[in-house]
Protein backbone atom coordinates (compact mmCIF):
# COMPACT_ATOMS: atom_id res chain seq x y z
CA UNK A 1 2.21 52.46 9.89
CA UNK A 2 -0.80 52.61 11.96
CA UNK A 3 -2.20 52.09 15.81
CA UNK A 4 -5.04 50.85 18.54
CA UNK A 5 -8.09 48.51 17.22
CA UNK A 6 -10.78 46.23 18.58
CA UNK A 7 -10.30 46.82 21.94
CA UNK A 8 -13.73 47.69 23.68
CA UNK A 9 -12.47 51.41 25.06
CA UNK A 10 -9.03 51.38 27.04
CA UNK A 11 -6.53 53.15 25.22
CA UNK A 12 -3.67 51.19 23.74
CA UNK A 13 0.52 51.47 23.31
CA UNK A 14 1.41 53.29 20.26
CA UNK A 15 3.44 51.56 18.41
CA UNK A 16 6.16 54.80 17.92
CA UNK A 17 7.51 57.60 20.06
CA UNK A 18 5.29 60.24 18.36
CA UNK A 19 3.71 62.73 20.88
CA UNK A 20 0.31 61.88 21.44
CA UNK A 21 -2.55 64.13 21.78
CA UNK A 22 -6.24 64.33 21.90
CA UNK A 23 -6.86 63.94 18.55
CA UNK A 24 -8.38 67.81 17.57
CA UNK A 25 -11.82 67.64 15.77
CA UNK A 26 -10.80 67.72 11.75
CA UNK A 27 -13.67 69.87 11.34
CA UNK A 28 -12.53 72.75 13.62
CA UNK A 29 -8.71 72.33 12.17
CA UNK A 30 -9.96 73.03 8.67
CA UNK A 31 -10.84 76.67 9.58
CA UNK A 32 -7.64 77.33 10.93
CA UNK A 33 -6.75 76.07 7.41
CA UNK A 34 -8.64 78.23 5.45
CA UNK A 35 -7.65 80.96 7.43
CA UNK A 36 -4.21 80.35 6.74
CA UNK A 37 -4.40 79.73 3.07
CA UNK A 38 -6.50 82.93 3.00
CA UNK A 39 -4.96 85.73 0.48
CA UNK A 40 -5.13 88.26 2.97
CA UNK A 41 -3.12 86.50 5.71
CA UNK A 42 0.18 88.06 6.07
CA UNK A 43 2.16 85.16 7.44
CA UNK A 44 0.58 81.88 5.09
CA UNK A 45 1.72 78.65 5.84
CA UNK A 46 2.89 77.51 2.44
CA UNK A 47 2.24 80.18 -0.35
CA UNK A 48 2.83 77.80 -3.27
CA UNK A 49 3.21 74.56 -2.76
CA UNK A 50 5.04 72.07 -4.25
CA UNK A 51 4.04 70.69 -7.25
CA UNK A 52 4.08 67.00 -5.91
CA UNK A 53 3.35 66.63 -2.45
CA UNK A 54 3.54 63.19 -0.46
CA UNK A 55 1.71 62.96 2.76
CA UNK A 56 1.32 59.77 4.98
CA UNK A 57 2.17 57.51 7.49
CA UNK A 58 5.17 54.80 7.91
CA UNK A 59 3.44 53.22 4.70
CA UNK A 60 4.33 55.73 2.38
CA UNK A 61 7.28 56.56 4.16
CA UNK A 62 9.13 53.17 3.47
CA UNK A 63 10.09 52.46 7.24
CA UNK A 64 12.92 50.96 7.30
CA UNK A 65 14.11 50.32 3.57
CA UNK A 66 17.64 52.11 2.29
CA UNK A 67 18.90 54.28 1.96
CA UNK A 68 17.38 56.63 4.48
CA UNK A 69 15.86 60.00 3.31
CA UNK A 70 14.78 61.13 7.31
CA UNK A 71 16.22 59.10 9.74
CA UNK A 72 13.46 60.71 12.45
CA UNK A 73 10.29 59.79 10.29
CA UNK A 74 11.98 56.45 9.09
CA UNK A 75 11.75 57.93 5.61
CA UNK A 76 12.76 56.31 2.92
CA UNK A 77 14.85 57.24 -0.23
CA UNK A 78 12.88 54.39 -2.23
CA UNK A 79 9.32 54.88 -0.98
CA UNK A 80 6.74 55.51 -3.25
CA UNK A 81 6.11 58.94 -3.71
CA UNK A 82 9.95 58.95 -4.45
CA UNK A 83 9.74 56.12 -7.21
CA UNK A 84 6.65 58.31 -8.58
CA UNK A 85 8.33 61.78 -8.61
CA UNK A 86 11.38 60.07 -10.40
CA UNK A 87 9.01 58.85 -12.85
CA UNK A 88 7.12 61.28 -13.47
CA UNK A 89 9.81 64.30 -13.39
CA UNK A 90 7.86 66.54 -11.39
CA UNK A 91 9.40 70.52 -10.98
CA UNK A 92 9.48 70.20 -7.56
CA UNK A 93 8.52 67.39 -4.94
CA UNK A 94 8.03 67.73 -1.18
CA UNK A 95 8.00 64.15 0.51
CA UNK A 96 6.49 64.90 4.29
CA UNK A 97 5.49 61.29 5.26
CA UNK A 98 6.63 60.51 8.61
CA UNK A 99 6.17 57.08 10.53
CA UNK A 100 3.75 57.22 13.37
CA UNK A 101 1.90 60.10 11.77
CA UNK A 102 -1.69 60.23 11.85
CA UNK A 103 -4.25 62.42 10.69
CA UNK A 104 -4.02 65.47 13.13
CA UNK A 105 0.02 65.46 11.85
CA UNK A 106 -1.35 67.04 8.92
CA UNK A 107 -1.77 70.25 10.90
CA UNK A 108 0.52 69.93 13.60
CA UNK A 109 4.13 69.12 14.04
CA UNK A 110 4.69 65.37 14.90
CA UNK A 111 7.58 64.38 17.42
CA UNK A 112 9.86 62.06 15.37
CA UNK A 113 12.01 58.85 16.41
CA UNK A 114 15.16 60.91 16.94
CA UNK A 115 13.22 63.75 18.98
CA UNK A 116 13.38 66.31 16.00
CA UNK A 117 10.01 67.32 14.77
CA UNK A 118 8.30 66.80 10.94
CA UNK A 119 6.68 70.12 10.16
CA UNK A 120 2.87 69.93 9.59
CA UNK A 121 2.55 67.75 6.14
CA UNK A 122 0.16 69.89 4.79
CA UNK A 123 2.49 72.55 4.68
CA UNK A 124 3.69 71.29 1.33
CA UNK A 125 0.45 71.90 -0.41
CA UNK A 126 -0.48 74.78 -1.92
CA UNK A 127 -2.20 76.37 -4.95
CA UNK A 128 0.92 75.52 -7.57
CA UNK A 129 -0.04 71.79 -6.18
CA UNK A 130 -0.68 68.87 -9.22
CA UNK A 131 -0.64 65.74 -6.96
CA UNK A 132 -0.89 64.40 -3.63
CA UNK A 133 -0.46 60.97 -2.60
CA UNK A 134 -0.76 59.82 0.98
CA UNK A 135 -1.42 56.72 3.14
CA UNK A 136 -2.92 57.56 6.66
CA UNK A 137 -5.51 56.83 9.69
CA UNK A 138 -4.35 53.84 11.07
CA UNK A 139 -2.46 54.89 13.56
CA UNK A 140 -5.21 56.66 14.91
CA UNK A 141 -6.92 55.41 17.76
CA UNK A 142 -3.95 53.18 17.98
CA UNK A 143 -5.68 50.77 15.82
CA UNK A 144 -2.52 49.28 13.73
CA UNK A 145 -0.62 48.42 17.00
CA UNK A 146 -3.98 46.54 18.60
CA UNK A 147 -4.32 45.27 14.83
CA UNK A 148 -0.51 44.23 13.89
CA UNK A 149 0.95 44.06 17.29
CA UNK A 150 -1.36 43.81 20.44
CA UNK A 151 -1.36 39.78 19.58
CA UNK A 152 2.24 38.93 18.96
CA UNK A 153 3.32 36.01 21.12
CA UNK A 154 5.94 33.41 20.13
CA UNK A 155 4.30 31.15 22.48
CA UNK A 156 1.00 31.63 21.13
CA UNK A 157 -0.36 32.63 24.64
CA UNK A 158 -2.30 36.01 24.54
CA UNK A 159 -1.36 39.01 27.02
CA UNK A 160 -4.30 40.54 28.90
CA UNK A 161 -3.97 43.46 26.22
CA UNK A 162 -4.71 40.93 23.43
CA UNK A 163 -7.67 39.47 25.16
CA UNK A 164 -8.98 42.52 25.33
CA UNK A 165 -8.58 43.07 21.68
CA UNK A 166 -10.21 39.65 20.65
CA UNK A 167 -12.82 40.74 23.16
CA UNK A 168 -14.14 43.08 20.88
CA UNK A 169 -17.43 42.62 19.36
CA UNK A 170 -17.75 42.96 15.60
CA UNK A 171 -20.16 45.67 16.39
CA UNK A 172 -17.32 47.60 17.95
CA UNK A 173 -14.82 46.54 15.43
CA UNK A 174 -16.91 47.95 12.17
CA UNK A 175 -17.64 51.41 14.77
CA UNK A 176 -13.76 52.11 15.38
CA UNK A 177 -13.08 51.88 11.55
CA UNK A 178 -15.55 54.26 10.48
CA UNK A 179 -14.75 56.43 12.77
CA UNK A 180 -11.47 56.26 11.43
CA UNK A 181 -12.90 55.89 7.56
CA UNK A 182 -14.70 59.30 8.71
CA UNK A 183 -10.99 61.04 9.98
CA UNK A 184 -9.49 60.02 6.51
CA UNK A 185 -12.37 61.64 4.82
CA UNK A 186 -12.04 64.92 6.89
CA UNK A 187 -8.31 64.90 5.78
CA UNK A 188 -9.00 64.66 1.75
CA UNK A 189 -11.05 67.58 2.63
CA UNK A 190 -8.44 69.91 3.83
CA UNK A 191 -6.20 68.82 0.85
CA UNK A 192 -8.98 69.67 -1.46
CA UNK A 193 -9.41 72.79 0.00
CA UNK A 194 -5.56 73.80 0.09
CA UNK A 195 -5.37 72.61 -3.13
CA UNK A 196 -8.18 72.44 -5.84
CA UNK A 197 -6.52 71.57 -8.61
CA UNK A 198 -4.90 68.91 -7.30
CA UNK A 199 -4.66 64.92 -8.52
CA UNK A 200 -5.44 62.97 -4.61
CA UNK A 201 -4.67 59.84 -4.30
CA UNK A 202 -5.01 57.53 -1.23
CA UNK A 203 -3.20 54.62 -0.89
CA UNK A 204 -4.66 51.46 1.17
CA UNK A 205 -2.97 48.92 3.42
CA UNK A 206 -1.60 45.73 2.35
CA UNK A 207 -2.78 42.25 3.58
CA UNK A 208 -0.30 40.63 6.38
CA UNK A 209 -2.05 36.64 5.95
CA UNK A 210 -2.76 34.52 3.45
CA UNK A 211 -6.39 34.19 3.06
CA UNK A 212 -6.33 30.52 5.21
CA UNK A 213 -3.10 29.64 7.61
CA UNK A 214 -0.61 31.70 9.07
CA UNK A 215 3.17 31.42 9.68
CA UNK A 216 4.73 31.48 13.25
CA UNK A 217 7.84 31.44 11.92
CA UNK A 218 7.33 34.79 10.62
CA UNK A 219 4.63 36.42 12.42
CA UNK A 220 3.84 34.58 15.32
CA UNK A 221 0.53 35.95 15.87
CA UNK A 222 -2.16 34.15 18.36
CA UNK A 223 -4.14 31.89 16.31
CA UNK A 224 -7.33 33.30 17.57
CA UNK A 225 -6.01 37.43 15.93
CA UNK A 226 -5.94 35.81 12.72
CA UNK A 227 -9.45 35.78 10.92
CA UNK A 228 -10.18 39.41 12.98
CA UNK A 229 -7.24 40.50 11.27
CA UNK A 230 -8.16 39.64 7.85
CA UNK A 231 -11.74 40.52 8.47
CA UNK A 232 -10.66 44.00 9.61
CA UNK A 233 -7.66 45.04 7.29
CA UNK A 234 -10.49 43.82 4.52
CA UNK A 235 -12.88 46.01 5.68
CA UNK A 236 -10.41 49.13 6.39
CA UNK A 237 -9.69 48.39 2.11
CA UNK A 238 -13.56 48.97 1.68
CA UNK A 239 -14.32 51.98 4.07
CA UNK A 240 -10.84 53.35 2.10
CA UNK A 241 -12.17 52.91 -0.90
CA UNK A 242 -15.84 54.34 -0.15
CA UNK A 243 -13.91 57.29 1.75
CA UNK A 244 -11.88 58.22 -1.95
CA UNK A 245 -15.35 57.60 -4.41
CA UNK A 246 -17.68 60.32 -2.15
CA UNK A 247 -14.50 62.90 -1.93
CA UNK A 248 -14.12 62.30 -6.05
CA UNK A 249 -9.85 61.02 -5.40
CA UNK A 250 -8.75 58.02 -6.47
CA UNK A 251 -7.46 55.13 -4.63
CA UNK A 252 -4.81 52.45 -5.28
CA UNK A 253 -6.43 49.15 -3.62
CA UNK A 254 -3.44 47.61 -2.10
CA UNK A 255 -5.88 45.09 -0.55
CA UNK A 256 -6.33 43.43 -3.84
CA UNK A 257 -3.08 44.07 -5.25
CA UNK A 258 -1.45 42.18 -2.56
CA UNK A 259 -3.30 39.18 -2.75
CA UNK A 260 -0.39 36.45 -2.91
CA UNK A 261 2.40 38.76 -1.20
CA UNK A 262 1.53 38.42 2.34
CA UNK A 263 3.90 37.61 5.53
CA UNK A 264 3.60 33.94 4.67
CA UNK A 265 4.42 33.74 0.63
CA UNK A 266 7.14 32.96 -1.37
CA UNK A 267 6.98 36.94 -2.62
CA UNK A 268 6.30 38.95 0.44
CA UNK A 269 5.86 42.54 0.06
CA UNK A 270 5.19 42.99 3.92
CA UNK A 271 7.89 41.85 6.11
CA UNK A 272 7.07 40.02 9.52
CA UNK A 273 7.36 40.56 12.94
CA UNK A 274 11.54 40.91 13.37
CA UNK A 275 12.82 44.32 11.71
CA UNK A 276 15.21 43.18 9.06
CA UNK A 277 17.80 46.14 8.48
CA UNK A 278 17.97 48.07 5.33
CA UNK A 279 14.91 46.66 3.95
CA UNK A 280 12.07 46.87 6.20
CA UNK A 281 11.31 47.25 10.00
CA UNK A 282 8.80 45.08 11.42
CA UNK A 283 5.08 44.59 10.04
CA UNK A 284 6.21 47.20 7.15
CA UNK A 285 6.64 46.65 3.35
CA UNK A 286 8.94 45.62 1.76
CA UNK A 287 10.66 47.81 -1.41
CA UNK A 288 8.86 45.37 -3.56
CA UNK A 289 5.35 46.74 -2.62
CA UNK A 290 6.56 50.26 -2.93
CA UNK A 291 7.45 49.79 -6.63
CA UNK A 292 4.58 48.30 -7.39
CA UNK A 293 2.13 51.13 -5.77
CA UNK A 294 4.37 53.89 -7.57
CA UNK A 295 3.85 51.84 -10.73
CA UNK A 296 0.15 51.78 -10.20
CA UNK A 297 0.10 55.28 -9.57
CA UNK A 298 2.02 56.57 -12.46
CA UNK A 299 -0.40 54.10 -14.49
CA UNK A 300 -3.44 56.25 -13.03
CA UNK A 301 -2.05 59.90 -13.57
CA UNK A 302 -1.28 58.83 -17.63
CA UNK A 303 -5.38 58.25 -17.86
């Protein structure tokens, strides 16, 4: 899904093999963009489009859940975008959501689990383009891994890279999301501009932990991680949410909608912290919260 969090300024593991790079500014990447979406450009990156396009990260790809669509990008056959475009019978769908991507994948090509490479995802946008639905930013910055798995410890001991993570002021905390809030905003920007006439929608994150309590069983996360992860997944929902009402896209609050189905209930849509094979891998949702975004999606394109 996601990557690095909390921690005061040392960068973090990934949690994937994807390359990483210096993140490039969003704002300079858009005119290279532009310029190839331009009509006079001889060689442009995707002259059309396809009518559905599905960016993301290992959220909307369905890591982990059969059958597999991309076994590089962990893609799924059952992820969301594909429950929508079966729905919805769209003339032709492009599903470019690759685990471990973050926002600069839009406009680059992203090293995949199996060394192959995902072309750039915005490559599947164009002007025939009538919806795009992605999930993306928290792997940037590494702030999923320092969120989800910096502070894993079946003895409940943190490492030295989790006590830097609780180390973290609030302060810092609140900065590193916006500054990722401000990277997801950049992105509905370029999609915007490849694609005016397009229905966006951004999908949140689901909550891991029940709102008191935890589970070591499941996720056997160091007690002290837990309210800073719950304060900080709630607060990526919000700066999510903001992010979609100034850009004018809507947003499917997975936040809210998962309220019941954490690690620790009787229903989980996320699974915990031990991959469990043809359903999810670890810290990843479950089919179950797939089906219900595409359902909540298909229930926002018939208003």
């Amino acid at each position: 899904m996601m990557a690095g969090t909390m921690a005061p300024a040392p960068p973090l593991p990934a949690r994937s093999r994807v390359r990483r790079t210096v993140p490039a500014l969003l704002a300079v990447a858009a005119l290279l963009v532009l310029a190839a979406c331009g009509g006079g450009d001889d060689t442009p990156r995707s002259p059309h489009g396809a009518a559905y396009a599905a960016l993301g990260d290992s959220e909307s790809a369905g890591a982990g859940i059969a059958p597999t669509a991309d076994p590089g990008c962990l893609r799924s056959r059952r992820n969301y975008p594909a429950l929508v475009a079966k729905k919805l019978h769209y003339s032709s769908f492009e599903d470019t959501t690759c685990s471990g991507a973050q926002t600069t994948d839009l406009l680059r090509p992203q090293f995949t689990q199996t060394d192959t490479t995902n072309d750039p995802q915005l490559d599947a946008v164009g002007s025939r383009t009538k919806l795009v639905t992605l999930t993306i930013g928290l792997n940037d910055d590494k702030v999923a891994f320092s969120l989800l798995q910096a502070c894993v410890s079946k003895t409940g001991e943190p490492s030295a890279l989790c006590r830097t993570v609780l180390g973290a002021t609030d302060q810092q905390v609140d900065q590193q999301l916006t500054k990722a809030a401000r990277r997801v905003a950049d992105t509905l920007t370029l999609i915007r501009r490849a694609a005016p006439k397009a229905r966006i929608v951004l999908v949140g994150y689901p909550r891991f932990l029940p709102d008191a309590g935890s589970c070591p069983d499941r996720y056997p996360l160091v007690p002290a991680m837990a309210p800073r992860l719950r304060s900080a997944l709630e607060m990526v929902n919000q700066k999510w949410k903001d992010v979609a009402a100034a850009a004018g896209v809507d947003y499917v609050d997975t936040w809210t909608m998962s309220a019941g189905h954490d690690v620790c209930s009787d229903d989980p849509w996320v699974n915990g912290s031990e991959t469990q094979p043809g359903k999810a891998v670890a810290l990843h949702p479950f089919e179950a919260f797939h089906e219900a975004v595409a359902k909540k999606i298909v229930k926002l394109l018939g208003k």
